[in-house]
N, C-alpha and C. Protein backbone atom coordinates (compact mmCIF):
# COMPACT_ATOMS: atom_id res chain seq x y z
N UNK A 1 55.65 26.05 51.41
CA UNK A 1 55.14 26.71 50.21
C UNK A 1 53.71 27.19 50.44
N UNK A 2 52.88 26.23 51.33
CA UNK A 2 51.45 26.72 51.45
C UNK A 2 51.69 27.96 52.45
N UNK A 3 52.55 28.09 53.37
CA UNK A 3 52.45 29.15 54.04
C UNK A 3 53.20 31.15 53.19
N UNK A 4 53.74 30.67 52.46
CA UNK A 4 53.90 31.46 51.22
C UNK A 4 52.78 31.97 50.60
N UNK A 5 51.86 31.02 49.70
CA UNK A 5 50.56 31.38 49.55
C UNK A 5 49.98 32.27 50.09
N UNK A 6 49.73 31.70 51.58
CA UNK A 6 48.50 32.21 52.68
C UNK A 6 49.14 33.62 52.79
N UNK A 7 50.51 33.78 52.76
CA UNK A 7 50.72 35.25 53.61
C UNK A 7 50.85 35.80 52.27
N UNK A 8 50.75 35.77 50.60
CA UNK A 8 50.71 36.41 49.55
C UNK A 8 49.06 36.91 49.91
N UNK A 9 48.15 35.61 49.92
CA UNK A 9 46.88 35.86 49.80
C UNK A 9 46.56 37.45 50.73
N UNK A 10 47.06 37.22 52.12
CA UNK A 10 46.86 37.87 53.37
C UNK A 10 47.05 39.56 53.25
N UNK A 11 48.47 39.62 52.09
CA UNK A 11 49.11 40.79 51.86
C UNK A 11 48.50 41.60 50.52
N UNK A 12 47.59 40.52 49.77
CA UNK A 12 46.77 41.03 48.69
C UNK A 12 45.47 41.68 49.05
N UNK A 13 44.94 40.98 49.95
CA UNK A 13 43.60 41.66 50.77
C UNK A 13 44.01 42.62 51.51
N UNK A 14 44.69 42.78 52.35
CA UNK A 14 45.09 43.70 53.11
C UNK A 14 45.23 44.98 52.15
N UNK A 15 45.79 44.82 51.12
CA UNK A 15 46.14 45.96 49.89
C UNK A 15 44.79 46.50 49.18
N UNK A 16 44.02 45.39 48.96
CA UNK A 16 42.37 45.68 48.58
C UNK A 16 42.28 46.63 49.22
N UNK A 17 41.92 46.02 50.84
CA UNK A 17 41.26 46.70 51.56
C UNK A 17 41.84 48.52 51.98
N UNK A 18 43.04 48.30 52.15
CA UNK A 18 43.78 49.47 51.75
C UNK A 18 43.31 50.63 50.49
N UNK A 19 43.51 50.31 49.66
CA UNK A 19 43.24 50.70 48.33
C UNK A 19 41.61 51.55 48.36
N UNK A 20 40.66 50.89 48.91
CA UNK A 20 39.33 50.73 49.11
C UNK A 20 39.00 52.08 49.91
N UNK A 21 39.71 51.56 50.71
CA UNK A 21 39.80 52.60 52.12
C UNK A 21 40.34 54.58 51.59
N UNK A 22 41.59 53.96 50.95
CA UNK A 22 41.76 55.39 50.49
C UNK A 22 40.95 56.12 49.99
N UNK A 23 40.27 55.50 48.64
CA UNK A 23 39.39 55.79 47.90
C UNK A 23 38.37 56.32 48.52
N UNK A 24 37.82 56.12 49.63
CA UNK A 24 36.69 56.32 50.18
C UNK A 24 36.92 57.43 51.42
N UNK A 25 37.95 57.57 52.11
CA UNK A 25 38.69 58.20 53.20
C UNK A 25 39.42 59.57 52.09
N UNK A 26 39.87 59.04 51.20
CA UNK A 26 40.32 60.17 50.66
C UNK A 26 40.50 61.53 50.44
N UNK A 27 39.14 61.88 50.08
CA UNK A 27 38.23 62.95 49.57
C UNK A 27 38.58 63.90 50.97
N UNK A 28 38.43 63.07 51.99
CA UNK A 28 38.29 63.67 53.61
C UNK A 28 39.34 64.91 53.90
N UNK A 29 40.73 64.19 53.13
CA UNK A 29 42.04 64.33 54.04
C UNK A 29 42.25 65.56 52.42
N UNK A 30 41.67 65.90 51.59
CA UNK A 30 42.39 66.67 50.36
C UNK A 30 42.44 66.08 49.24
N UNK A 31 42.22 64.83 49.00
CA UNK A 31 42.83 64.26 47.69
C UNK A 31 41.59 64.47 46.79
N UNK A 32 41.77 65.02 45.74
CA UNK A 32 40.52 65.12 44.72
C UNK A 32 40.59 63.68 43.38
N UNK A 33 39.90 62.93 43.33
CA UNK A 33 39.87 62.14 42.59
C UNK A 33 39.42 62.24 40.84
N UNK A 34 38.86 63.42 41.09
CA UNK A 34 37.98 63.67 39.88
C UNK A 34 38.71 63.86 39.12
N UNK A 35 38.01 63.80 37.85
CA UNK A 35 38.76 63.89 36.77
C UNK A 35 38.80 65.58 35.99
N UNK A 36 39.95 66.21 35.53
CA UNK A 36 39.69 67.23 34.58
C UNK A 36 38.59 67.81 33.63
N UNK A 37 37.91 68.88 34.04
CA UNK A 37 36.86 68.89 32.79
C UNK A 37 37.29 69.96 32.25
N UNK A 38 37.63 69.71 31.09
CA UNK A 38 37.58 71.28 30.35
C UNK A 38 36.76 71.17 28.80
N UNK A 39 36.45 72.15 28.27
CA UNK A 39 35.44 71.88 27.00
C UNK A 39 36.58 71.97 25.59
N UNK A 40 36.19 70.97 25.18
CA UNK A 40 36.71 70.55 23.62
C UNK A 40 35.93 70.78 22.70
N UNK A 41 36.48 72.12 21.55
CA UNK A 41 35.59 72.15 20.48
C UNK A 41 36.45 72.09 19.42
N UNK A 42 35.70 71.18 18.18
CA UNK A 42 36.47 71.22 17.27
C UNK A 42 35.56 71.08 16.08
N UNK A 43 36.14 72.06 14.93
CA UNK A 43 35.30 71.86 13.77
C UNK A 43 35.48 70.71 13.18
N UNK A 44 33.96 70.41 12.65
CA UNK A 44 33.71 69.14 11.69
C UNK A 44 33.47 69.81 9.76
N UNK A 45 33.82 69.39 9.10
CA UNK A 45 33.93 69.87 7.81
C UNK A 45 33.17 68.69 6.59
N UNK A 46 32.08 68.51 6.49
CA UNK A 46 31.40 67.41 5.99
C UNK A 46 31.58 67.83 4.56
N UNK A 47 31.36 66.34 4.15
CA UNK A 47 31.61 66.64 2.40
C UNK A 47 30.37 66.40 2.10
N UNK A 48 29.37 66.67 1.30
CA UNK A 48 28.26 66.64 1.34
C UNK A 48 27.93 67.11 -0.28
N UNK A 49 28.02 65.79 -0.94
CA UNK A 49 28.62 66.16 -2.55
C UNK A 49 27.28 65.50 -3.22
């Protein structure tokens, strides 16, 4: 069972580090991370009584 553990633990870091890696390697290979900007306008209608 402890060796269960160790190789969960082993396969969770490995995935971090994975994960990490993309994120950072990413950008390199094409992948755009950013987020959408587009402008939102919307009228406000105050009651002002």
């Amino acid at each position: 069972m402890g060796r269960l553990i160790k190789f969960l633990v082993y396969v969770l870091c490995l995935c971090v580090i994975g994960l990490v890696g993309y994120a950072y390697i990413g950008p390199f290979f094409g992948v755009d991370f950013s987020a959408p900007q587009t402008e939102i306008t919307q009228p406000v209608i105050l009651n002002a009584d």
